[in-house]
Structures are given as C-alpha cells and as structure tokens.
N, C-alpha and C. Protein backbone atom coordinates (compact mmCIF):
# COMPACT_ATOMS: atom_id res chain seq x y z
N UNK A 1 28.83 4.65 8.72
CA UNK A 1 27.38 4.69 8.73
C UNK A 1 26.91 6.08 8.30
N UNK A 2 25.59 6.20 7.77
CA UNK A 2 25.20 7.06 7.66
C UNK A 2 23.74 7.33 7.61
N UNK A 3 23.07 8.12 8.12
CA UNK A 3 22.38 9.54 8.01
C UNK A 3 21.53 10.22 7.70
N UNK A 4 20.03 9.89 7.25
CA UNK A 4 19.42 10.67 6.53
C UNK A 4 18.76 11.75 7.41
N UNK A 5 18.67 13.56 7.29
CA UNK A 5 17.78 14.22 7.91
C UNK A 5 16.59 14.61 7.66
N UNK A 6 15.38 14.92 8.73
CA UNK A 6 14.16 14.82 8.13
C UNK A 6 13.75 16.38 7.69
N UNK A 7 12.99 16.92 7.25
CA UNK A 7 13.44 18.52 6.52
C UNK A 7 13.71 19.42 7.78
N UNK A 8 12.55 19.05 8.85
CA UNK A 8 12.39 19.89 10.30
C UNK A 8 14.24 19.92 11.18
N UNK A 9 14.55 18.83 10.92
CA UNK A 9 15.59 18.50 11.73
C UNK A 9 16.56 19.73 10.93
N UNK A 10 16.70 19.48 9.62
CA UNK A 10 17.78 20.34 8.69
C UNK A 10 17.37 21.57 8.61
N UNK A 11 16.42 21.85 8.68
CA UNK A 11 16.05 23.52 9.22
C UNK A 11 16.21 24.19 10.74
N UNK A 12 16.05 23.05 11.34
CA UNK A 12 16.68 23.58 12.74
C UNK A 12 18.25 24.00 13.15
N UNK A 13 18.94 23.12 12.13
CA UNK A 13 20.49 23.08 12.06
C UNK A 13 20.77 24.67 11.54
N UNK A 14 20.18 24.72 10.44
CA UNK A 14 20.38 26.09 9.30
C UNK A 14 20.17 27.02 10.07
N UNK A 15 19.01 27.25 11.02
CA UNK A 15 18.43 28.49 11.77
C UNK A 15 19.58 28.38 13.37
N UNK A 16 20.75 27.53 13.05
CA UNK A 16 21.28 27.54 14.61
C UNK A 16 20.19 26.97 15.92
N UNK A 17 19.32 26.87 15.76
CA UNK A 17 18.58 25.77 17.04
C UNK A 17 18.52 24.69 17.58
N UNK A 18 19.78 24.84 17.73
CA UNK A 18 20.79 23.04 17.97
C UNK A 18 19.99 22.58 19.47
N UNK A 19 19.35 23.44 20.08
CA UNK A 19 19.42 22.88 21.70
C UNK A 19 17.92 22.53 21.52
N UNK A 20 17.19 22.64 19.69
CA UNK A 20 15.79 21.84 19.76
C UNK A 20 16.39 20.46 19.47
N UNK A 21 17.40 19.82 19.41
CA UNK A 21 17.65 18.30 19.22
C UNK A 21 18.34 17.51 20.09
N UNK A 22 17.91 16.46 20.10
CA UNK A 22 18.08 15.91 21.40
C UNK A 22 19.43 15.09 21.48
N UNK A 23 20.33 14.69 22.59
CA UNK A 23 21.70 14.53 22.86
C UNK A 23 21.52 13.60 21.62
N UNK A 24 20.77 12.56 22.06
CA UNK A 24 21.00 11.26 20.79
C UNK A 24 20.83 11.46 19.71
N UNK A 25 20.63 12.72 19.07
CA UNK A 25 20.17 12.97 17.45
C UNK A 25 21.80 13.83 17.58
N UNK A 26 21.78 14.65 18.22
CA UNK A 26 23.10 15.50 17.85
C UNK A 26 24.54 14.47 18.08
N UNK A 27 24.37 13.83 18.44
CA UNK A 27 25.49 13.13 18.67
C UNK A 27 25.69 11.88 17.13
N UNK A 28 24.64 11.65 16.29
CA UNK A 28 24.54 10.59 15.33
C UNK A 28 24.99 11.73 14.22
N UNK A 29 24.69 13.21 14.48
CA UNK A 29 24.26 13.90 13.37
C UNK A 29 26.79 14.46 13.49
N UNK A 30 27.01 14.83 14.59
CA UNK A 30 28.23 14.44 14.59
C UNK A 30 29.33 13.92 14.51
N UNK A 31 28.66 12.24 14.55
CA UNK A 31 29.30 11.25 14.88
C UNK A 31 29.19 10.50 12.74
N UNK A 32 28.47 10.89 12.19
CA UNK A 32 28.40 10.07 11.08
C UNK A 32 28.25 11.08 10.05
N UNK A 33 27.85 10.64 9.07
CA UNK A 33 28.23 11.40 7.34
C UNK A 33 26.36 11.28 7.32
N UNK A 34 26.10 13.07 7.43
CA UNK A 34 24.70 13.11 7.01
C UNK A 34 24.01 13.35 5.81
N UNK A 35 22.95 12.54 5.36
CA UNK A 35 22.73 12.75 3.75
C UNK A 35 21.23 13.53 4.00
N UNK A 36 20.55 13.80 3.03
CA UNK A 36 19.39 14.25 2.47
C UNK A 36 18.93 13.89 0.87
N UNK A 37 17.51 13.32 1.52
CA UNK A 37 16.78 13.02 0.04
C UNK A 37 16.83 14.64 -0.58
N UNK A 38 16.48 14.29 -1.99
CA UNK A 38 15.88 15.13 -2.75
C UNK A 38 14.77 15.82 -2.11
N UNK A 39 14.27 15.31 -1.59
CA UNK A 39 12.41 14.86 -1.33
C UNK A 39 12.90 16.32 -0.24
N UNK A 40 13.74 16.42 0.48
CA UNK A 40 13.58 17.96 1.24
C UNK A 40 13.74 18.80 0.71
N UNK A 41 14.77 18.95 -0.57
CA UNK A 41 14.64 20.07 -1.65
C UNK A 41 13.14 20.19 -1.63
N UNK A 42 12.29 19.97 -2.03
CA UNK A 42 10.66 19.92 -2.69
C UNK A 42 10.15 20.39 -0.98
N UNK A 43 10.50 19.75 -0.10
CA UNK A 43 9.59 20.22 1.30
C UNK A 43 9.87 21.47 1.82
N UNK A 44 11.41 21.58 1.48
CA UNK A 44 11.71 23.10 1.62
C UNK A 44 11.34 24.20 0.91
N UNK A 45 11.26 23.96 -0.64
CA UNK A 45 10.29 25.11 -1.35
C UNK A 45 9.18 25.48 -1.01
N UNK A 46 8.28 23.86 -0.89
CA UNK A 46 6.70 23.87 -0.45
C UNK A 46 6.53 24.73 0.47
N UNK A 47 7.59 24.35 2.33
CA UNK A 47 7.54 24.88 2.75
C UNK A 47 7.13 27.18 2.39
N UNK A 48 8.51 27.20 2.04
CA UNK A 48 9.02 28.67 1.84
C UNK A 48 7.47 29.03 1.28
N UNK A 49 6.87 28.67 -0.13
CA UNK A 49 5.60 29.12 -1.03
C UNK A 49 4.90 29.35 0.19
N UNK A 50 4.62 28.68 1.29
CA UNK A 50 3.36 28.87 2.23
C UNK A 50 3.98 30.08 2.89
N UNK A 51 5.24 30.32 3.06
CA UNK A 51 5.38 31.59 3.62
C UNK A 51 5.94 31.02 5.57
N UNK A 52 6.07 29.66 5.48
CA UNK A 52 6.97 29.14 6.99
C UNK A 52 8.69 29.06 7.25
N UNK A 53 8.75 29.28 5.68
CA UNK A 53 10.35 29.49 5.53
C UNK A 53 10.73 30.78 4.56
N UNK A 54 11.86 31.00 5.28
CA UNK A 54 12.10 32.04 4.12
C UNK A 54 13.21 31.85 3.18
N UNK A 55 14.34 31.22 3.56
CA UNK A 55 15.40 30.77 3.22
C UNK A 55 15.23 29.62 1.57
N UNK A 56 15.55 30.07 0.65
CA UNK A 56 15.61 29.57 -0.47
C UNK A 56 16.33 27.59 -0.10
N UNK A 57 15.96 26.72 -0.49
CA UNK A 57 16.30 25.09 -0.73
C UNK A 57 17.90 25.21 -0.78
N UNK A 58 18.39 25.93 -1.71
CA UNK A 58 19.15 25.75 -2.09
C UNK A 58 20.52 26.41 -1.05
N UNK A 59 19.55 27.64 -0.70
CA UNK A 59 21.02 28.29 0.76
C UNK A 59 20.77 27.01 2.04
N UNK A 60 19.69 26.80 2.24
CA UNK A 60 19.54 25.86 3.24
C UNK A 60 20.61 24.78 3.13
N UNK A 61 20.40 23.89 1.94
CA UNK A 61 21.20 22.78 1.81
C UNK A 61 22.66 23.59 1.78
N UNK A 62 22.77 24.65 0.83
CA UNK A 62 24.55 24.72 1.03
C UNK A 62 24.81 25.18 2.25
N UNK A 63 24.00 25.75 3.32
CA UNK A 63 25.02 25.64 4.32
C UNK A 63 25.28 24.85 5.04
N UNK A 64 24.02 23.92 4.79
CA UNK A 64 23.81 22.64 5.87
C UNK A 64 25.19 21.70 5.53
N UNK A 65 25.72 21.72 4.15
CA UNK A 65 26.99 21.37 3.23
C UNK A 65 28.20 21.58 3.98
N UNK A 66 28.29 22.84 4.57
CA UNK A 66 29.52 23.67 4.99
C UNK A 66 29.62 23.17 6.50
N UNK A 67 28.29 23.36 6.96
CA UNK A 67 28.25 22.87 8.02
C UNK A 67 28.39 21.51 8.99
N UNK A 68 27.87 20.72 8.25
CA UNK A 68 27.83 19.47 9.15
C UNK A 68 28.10 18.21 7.55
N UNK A 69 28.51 18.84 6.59
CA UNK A 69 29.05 17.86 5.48
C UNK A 69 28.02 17.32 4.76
N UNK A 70 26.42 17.53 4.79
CA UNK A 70 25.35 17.06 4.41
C UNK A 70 25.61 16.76 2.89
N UNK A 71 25.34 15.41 2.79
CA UNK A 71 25.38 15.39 1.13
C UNK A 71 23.79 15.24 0.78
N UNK A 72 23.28 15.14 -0.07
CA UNK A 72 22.26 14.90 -1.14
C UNK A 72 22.42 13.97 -1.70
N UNK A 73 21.49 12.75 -1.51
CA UNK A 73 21.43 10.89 -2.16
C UNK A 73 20.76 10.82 -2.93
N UNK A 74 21.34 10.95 -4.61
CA UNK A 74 20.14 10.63 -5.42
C UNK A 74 20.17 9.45 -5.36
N UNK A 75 18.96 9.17 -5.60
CA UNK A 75 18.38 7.72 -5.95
C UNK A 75 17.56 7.54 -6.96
N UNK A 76 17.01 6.05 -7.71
CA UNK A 76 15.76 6.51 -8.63
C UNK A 76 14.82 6.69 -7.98
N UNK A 77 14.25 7.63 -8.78
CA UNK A 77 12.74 7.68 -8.06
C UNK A 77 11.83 6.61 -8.28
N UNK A 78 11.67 5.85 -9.22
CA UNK A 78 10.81 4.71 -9.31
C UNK A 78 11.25 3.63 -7.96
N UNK A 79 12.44 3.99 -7.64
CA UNK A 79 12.64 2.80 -6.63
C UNK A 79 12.26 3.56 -5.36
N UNK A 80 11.83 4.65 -4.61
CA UNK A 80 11.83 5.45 -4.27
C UNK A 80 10.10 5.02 -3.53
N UNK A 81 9.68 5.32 -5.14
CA UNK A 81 8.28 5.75 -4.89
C UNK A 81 7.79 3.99 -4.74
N UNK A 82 8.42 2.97 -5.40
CA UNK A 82 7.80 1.57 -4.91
C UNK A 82 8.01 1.16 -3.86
N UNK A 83 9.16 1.70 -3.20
CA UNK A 83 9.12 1.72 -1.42
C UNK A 83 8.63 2.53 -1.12
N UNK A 84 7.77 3.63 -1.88
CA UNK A 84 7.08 4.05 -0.37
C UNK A 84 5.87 3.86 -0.21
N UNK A 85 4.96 2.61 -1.54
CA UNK A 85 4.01 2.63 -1.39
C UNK A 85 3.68 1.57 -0.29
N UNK A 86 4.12 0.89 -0.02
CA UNK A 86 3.92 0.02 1.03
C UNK A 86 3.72 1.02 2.81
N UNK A 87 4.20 2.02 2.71
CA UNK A 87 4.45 2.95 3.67
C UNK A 87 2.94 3.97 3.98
N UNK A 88 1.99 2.95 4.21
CA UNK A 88 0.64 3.34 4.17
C UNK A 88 0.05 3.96 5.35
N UNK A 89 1.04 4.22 6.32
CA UNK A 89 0.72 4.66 7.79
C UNK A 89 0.74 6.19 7.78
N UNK A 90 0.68 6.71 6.77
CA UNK A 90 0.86 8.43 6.28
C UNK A 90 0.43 8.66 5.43
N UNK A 91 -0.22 9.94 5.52
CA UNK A 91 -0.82 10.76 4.27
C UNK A 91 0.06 11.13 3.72
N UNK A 92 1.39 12.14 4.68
CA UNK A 92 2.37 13.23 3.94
C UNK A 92 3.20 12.38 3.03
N UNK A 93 2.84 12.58 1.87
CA UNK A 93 4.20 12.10 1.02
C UNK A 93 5.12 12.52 1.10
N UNK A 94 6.24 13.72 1.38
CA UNK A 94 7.08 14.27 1.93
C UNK A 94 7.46 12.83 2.33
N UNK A 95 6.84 12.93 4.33
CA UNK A 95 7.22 11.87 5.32
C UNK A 95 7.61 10.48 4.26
N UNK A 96 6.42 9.71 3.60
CA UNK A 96 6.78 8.67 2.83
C UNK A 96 7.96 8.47 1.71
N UNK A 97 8.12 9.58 1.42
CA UNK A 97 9.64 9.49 -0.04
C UNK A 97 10.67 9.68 0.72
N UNK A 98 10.70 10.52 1.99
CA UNK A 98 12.16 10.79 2.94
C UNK A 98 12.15 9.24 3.67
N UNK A 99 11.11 8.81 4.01
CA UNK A 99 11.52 7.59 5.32
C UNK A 99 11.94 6.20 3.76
N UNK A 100 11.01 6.44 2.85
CA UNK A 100 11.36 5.42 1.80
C UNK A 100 12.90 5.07 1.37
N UNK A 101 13.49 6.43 0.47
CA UNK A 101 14.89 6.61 0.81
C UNK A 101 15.88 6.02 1.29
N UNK A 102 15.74 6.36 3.26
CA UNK A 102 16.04 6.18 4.08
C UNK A 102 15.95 4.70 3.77
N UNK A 103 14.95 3.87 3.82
CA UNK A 103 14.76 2.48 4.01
C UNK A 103 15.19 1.54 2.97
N UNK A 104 15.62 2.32 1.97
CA UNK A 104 16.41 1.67 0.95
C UNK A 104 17.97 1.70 0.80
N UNK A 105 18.23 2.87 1.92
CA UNK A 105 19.92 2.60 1.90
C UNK A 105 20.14 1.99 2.63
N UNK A 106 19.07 1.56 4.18
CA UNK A 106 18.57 0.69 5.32
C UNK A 106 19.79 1.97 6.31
N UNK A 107 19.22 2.75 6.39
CA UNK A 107 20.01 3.91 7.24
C UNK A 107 19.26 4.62 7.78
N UNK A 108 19.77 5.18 9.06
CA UNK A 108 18.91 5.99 10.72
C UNK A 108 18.22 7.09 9.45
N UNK A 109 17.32 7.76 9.99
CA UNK A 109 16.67 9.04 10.15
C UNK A 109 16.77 9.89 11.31
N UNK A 110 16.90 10.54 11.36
CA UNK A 110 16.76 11.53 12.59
C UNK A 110 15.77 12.34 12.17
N UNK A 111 14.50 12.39 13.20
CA UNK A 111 13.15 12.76 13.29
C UNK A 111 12.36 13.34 14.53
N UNK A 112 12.12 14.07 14.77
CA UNK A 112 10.98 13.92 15.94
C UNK A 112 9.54 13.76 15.61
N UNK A 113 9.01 13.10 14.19
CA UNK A 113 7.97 12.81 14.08
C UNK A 113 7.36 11.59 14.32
N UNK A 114 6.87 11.60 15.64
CA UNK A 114 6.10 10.18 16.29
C UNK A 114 5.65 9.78 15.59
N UNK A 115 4.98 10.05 14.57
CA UNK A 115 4.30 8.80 13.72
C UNK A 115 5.90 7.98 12.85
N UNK A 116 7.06 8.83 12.13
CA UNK A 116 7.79 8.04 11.54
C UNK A 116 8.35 7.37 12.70
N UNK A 117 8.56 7.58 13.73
CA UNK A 117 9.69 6.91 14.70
C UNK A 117 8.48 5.40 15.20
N UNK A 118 7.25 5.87 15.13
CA UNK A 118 6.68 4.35 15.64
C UNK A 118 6.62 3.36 14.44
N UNK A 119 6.37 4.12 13.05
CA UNK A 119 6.40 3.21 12.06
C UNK A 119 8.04 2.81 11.50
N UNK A 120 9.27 3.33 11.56
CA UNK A 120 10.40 3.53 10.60
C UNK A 120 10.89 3.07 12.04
N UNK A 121 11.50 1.73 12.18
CA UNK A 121 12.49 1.39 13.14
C UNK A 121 13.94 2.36 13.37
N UNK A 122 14.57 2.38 12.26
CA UNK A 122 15.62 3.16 12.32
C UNK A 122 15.50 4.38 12.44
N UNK A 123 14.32 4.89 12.95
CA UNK A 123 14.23 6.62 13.19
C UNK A 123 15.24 6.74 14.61
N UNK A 124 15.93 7.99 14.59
CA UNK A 124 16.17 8.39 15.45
C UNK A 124 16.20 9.23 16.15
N UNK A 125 16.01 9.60 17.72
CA UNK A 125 15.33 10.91 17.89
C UNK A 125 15.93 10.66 19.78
C-alpha cells in the first residue's frame, strides 16, 4: 500500500517535528511506501515566495527521499485536474490536485486538514 503526503505533513518531517504527527499518521508514514504529488513541488515554492518556508522544493523533497523513501507520482495532469473538479468542497487548489491524485491511485493521505479528512474518506490523520 501506499501513501500520499499533504505538503504540511512533508514539511514537518524535513524540519524534524515528528512529535507534530499523530501515532496513526507516523505509523502509516513507516509502515508503507510514501509518495508525493507534483502539486507539493508548486505548494512548496508558493509557500517559500511568501517567505513561510525557506528551504528550496527541491532540498525538501530530496531529503524527505533519504529519509522516509518518498517518491514523487507523476500522473497526467488532465486526469488530475478532471478529478479534481468534482472536488468542490475547497477553494485551495493545492488541497484539490493533492487529494485528486490521491483519489485516483484510490490511496490514504495523511493530513490534518479537517476539511480534506471530512470530505476525502481515505485521509488519514
């Protein structure tokens, strides 16, 4: 099984703040092969431009690589973006292309964002 993380979750890993995730997320995030959309590359820059991250997309993901085996799932984006239009319970497109993704490999998320975990069955948190 496997895995998708949501950008917050994979920045918490990178910065060492393992004890912000909860037994049942750290234990899925151990226990299985974790992937990442594209779609956090783009949330992690966005992020950094506003000045909330400092860490470049690219050190993030490679250590998250070294660390816990994180791969990167391309997918098409047209298939991507036609699952996520149905995903009308959110403004953040971010949230909608990561949970979309996710819902097309039909695989967990690990999230603490109450709105994806009430809408995205397979969130996990």
């Amino acid at each position: 099984m496997s895995a998708y993380l949501d950008t917050h979750v994979a920045l918490w890993l990178y910065a060492g703040e393992t004890e912000r995730i909860s037994k049942r997320a750290a234990t899925l995030i151990n226990r299985e092969s974790m992937l990442a959309s594209p779609i956090v590359l783009l949330e992690l820059e966005y992020l950094r431009e506003v000045g909330r991250v400092a860490a470049t997309p690219q050190t993030v993901i490679a250590e998250l690589k070294r660390r816990v085996g994180l791969a990167i799932q391309n997918r098409s984006l047209e298939a991507i973006a036609e699952q996520a239009l149905d995903l009308d319970w959110t403004r953040d497109v971010f949230d909608r292309l990561i949970v979309a993704q996710a819902a097309l490999d039909g695989a967990a998320l690990v999230t603490t964002d109450r709105t994806i975990r009430k809408h995205y069955p397979k969130a996990v948190w």
